[in-house]
PDB file of N, CA and C in Angstrom:
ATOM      1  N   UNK A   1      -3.271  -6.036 -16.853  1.00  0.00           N
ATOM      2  CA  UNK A   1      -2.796  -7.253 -16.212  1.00  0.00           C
ATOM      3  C   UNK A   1      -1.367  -7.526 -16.683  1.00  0.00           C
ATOM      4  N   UNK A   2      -0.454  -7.918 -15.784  1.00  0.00           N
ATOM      5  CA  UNK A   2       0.864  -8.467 -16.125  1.00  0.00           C
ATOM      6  C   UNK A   2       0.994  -9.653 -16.792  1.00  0.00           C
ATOM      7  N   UNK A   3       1.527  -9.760 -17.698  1.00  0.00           N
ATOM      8  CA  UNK A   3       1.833 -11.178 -18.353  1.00  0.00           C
ATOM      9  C   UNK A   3       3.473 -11.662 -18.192  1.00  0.00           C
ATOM     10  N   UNK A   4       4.011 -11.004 -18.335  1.00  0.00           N
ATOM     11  CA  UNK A   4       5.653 -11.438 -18.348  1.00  0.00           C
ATOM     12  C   UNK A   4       6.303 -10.835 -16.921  1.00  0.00           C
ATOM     13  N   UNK A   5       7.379 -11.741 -16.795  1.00  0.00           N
ATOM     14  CA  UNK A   5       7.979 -11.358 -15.588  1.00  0.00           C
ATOM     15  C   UNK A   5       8.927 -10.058 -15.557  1.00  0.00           C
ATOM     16  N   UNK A   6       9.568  -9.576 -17.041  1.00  0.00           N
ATOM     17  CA  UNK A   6       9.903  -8.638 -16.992  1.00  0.00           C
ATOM     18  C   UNK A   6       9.089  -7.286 -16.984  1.00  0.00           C
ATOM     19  N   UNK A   7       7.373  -7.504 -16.813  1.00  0.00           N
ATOM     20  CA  UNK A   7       6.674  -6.006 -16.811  1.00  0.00           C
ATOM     21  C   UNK A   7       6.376  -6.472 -15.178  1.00  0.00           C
ATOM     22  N   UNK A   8       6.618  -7.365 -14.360  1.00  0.00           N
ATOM     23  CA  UNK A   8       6.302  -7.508 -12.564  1.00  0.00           C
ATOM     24  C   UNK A   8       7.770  -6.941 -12.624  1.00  0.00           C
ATOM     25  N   UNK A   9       8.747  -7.301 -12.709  1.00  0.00           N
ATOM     26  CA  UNK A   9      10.160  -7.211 -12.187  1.00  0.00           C
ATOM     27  C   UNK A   9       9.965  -5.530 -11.927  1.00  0.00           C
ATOM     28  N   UNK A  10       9.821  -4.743 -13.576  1.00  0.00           N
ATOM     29  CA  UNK A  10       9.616  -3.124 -13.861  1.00  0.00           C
ATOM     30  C   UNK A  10       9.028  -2.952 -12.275  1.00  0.00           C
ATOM     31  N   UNK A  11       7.959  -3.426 -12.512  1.00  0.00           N
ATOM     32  CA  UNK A  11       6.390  -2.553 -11.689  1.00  0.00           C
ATOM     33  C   UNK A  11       7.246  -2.601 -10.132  1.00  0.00           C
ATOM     34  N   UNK A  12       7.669  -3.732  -9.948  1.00  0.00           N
ATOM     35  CA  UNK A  12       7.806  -3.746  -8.439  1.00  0.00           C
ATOM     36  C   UNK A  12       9.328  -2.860  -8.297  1.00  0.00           C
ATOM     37  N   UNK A  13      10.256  -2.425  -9.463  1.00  0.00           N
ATOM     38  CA  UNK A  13      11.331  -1.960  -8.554  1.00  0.00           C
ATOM     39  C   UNK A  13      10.648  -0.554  -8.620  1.00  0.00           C
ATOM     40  N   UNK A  14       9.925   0.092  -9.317  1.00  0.00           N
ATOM     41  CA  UNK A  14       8.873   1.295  -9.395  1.00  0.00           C
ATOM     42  C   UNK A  14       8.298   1.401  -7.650  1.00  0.00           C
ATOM     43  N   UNK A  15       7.865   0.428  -7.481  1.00  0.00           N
ATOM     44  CA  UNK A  15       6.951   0.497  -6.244  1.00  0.00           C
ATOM     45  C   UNK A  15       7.798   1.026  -5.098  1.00  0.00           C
ATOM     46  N   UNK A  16       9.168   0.028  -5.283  1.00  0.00           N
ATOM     47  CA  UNK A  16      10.130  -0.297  -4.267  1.00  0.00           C
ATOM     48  C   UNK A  16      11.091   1.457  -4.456  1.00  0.00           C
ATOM     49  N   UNK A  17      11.447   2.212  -5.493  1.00  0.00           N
ATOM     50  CA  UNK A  17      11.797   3.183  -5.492  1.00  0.00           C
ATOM     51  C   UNK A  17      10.663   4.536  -5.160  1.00  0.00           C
ATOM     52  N   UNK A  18       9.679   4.071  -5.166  1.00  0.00           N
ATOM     53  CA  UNK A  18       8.421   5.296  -4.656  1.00  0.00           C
ATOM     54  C   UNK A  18       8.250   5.612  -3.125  1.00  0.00           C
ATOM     55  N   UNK A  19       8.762   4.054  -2.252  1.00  0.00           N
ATOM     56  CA  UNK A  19       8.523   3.787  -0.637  1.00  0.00           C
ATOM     57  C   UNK A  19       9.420   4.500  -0.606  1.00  0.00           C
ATOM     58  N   UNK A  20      10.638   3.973  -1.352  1.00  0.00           N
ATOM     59  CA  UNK A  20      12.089   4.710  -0.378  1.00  0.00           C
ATOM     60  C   UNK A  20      12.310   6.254  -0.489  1.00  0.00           C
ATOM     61  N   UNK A  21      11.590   6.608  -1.489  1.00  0.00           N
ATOM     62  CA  UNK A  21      11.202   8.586  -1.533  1.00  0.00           C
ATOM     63  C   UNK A  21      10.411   8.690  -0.447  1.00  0.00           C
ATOM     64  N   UNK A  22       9.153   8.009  -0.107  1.00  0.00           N
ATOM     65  CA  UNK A  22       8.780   8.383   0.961  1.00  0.00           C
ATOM     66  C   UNK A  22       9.222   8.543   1.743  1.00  0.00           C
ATOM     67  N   UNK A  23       9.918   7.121   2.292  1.00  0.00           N
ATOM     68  CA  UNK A  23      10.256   7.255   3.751  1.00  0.00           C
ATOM     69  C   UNK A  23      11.380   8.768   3.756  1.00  0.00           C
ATOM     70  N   UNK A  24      12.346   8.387   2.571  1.00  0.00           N
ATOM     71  CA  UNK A  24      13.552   9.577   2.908  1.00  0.00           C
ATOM     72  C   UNK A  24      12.611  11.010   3.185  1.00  0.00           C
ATOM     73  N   UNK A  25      12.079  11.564   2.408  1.00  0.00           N
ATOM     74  CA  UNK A  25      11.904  13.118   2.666  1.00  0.00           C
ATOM     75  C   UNK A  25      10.903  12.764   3.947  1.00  0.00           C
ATOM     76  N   UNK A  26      10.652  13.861   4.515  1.00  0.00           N
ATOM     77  CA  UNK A  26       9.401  13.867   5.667  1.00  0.00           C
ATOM     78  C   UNK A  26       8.028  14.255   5.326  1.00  0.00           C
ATOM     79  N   UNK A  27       7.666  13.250   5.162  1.00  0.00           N
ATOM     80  CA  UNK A  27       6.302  12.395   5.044  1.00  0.00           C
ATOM     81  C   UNK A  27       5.900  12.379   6.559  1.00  0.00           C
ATOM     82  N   UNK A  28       4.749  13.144   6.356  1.00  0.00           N
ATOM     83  CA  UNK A  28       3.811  12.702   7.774  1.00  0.00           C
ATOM     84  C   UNK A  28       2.589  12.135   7.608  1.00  0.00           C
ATOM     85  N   UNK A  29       3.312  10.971   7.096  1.00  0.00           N
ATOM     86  CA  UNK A  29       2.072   9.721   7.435  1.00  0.00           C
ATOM     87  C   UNK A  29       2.545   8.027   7.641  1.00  0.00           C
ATOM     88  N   UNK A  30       2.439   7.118   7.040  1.00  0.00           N
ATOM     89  CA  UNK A  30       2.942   5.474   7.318  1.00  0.00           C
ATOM     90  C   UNK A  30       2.550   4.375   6.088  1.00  0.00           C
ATOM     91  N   UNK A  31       3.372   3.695   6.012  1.00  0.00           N
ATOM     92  CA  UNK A  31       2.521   2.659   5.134  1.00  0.00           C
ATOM     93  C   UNK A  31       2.413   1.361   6.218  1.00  0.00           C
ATOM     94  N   UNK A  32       1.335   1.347   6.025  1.00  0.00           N
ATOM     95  CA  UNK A  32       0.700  -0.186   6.545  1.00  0.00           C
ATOM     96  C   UNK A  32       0.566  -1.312   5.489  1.00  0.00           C
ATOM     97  N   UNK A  33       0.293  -2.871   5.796  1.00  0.00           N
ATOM     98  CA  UNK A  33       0.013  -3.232   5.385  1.00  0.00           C
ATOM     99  C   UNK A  33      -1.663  -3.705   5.205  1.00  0.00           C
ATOM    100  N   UNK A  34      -2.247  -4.263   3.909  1.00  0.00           N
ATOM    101  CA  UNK A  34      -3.227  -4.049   3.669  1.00  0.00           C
ATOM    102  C   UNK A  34      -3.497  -5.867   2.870  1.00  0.00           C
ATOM    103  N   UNK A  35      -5.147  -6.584   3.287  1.00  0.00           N
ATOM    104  CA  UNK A  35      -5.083  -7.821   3.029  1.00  0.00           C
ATOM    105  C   UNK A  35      -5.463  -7.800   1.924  1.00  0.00           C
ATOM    106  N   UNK A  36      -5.111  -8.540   0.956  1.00  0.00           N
ATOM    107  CA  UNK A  36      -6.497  -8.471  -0.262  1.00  0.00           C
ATOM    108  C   UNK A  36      -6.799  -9.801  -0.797  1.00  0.00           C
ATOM    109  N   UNK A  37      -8.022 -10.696  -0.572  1.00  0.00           N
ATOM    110  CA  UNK A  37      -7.965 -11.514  -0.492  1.00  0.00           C
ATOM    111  C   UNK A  37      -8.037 -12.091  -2.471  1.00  0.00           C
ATOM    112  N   UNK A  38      -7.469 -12.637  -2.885  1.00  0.00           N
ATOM    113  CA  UNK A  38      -7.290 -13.125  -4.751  1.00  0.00           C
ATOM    114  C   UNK A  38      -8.549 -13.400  -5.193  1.00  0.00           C
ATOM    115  N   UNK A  39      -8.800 -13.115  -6.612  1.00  0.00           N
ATOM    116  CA  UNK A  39      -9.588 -13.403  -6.720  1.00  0.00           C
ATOM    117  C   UNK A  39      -9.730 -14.550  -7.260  1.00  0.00           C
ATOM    118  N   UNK A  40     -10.954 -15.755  -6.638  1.00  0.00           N
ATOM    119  CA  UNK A  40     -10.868 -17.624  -6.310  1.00  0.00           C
ATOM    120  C   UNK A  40     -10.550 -17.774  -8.111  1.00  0.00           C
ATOM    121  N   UNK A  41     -11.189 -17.089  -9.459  1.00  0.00           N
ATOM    122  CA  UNK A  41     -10.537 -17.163 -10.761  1.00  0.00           C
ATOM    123  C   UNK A  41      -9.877 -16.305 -11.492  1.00  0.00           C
ATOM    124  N   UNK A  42      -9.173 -16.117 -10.695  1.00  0.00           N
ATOM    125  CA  UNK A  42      -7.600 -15.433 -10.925  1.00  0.00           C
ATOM    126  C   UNK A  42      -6.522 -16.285 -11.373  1.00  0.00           C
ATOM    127  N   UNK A  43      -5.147 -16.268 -12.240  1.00  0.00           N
ATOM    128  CA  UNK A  43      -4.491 -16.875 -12.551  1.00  0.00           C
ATOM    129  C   UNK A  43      -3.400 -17.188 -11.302  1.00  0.00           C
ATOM    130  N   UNK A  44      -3.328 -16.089 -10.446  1.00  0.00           N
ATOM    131  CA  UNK A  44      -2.367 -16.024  -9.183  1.00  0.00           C
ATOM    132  C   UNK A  44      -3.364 -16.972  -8.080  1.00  0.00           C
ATOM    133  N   UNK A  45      -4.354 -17.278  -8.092  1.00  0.00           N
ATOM    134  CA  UNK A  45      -4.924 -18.212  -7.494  1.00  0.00           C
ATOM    135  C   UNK A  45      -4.733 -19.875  -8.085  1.00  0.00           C
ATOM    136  N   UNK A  46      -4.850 -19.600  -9.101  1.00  0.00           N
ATOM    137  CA  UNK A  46      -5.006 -21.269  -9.452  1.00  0.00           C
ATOM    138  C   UNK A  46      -3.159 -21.573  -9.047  1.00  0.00           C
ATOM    139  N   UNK A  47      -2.102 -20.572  -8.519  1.00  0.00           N
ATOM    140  CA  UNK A  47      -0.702 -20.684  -8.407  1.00  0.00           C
ATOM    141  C   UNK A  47      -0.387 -20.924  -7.191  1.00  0.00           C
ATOM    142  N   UNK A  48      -1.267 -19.824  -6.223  1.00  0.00           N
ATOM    143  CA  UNK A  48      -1.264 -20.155  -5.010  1.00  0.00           C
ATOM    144  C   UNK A  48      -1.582 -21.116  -3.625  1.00  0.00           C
ATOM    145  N   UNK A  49      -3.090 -21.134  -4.738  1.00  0.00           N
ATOM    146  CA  UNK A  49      -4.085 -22.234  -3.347  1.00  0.00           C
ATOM    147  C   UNK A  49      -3.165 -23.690  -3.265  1.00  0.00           C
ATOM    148  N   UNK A  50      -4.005 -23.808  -1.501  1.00  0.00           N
ATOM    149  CA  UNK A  50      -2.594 -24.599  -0.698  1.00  0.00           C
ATOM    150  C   UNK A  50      -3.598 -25.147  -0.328  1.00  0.00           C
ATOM    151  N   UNK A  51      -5.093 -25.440  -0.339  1.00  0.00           N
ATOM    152  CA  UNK A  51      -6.238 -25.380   0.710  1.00  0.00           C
ATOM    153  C   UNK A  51      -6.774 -24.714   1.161  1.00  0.00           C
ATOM    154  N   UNK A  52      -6.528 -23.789   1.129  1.00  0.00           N
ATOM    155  CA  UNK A  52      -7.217 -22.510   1.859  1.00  0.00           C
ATOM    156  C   UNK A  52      -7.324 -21.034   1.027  1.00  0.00           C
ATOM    157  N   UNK A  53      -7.990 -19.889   1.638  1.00  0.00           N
ATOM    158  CA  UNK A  53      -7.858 -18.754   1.064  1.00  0.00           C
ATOM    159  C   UNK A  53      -6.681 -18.383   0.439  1.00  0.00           C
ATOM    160  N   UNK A  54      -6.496 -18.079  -0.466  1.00  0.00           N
ATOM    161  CA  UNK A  54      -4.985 -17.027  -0.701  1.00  0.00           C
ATOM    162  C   UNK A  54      -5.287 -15.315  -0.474  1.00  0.00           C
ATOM    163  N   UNK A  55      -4.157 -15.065  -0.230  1.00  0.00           N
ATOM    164  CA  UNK A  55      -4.638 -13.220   0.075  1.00  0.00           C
ATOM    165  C   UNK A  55      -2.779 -12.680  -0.171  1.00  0.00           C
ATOM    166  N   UNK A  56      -3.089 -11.238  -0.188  1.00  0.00           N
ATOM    167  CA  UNK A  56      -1.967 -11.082  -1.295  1.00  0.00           C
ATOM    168  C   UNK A  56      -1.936  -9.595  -0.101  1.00  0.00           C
ATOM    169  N   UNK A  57      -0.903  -9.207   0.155  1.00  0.00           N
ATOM    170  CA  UNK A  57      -0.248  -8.239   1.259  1.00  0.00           C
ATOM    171  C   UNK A  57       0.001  -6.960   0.496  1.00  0.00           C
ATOM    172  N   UNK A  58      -0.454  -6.096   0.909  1.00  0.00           N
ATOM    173  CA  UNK A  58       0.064  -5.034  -0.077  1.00  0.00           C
ATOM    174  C   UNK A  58       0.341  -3.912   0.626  1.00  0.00           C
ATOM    175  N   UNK A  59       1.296  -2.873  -0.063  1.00  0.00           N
ATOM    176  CA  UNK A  59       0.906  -1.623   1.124  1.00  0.00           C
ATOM    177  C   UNK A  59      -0.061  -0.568   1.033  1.00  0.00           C
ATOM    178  N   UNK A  60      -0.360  -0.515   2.017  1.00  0.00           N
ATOM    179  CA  UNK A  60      -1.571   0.888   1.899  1.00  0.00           C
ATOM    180  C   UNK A  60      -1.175   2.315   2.880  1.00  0.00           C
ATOM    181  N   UNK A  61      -0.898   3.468   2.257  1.00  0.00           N
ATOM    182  CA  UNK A  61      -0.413   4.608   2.636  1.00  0.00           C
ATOM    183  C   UNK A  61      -1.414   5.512   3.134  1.00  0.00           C
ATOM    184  N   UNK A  62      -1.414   5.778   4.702  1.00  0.00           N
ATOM    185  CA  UNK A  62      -2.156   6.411   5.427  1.00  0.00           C
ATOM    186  C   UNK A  62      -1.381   7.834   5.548  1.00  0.00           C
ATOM    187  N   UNK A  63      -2.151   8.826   5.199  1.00  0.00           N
ATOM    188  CA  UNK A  63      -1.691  10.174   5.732  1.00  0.00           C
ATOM    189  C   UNK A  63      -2.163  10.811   7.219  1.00  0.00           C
ATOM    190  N   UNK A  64      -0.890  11.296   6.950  1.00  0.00           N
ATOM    191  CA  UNK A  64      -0.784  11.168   9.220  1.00  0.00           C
ATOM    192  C   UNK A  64      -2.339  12.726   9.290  1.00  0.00           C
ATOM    193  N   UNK A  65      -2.943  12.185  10.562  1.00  0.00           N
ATOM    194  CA  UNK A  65      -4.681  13.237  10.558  1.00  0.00           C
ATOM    195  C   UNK A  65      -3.921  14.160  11.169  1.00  0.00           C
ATOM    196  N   UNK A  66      -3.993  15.672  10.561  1.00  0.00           N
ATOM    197  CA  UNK A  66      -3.713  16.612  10.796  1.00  0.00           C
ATOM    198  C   UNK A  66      -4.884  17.117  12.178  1.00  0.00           C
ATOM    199  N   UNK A  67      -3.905  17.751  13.350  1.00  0.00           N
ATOM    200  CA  UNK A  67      -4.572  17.831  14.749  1.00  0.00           C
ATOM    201  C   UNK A  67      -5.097  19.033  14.361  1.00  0.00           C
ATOM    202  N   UNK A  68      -5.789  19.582  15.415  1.00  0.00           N
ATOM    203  CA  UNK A  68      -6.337  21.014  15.526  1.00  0.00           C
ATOM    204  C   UNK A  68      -5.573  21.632  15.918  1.00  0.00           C
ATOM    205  N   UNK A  69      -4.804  22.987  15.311  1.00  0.00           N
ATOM    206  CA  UNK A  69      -4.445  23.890  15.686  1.00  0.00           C
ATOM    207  C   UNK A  69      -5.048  24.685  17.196  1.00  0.00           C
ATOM    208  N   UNK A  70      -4.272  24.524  18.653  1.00  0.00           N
ATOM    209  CA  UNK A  70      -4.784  24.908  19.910  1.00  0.00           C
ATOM    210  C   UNK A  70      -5.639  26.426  19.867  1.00  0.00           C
ATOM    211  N   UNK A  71      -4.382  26.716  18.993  1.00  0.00           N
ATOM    212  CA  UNK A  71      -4.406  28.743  19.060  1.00  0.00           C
ATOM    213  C   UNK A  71      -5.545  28.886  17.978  1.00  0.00           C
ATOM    214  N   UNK A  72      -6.346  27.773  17.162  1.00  0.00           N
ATOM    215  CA  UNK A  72      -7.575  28.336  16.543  1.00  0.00           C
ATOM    216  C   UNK A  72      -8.403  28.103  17.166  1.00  0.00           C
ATOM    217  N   UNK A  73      -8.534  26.904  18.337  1.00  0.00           N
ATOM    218  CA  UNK A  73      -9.714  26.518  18.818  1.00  0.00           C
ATOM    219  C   UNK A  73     -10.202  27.923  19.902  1.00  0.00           C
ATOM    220  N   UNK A  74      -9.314  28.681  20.184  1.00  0.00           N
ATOM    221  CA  UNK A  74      -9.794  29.893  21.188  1.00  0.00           C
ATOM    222  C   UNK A  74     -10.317  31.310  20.218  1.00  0.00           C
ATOM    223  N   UNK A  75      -9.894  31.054  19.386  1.00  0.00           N
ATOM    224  CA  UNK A  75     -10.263  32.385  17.978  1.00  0.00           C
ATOM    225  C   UNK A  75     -11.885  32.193  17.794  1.00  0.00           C
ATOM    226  N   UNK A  76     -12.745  31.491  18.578  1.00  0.00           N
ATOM    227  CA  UNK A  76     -13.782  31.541  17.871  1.00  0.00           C
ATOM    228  C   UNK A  76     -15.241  32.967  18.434  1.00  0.00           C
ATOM    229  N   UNK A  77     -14.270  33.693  19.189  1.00  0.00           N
ATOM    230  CA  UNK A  77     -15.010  35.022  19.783  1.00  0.00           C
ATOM    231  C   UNK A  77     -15.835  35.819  18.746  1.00  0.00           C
TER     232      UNK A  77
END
C-alpha cells in the first residue's frame, strides 16, 4: 500500500513511462479502460465518497486475438 505521495508520484510516472513504450514500438493490442469499484473501507474511500459509489479508472491491456492463418485452414488434408 502507498503511504506518501512521493512513492504515488514514483509509481505513476513508472506507469505513465511503460504506456508510452507501448504505444511507441508496435504493439498489437490496446489499452482500455477498466472500472474498479474502492473498496467502501478503504482509506481512498473515506477521501472520495460524494454520496455515492466511488470507482477508480484504470487501464487494462488487451492483446490484439491473433486470426487464423487462411493458408493453414486448407493444410488440413
Amino acid at each position: 500500500m502507498l503511504s506518501k505521495f512521493k512513492e504515488l508520484l514514483e509509481r505513476t510516472r513508472k506507469k505513465v513511462k511503460h504506456e508510452a513504450d507501448l504505444k511507441r514500438r508496435y504493439w498489437k493490442g490496446k489499452i482500455e479502460k477498466k472500472s474498479l469499484e474502492v473498496p467502501f473501507d478503504s482509506g481512498a474511500h473515506r477521501h472520495l465518497y460524494a454520496g455515492s459509489a466511488c470507482y477508480l479508472w484504470v487501464p487494462k491491456y488487451k492483446e490484439e486475438k491473433k486470426q487464423p492463418n487462411k493458408a493453414d485452414a486448407g493444410d488440413s488434408q
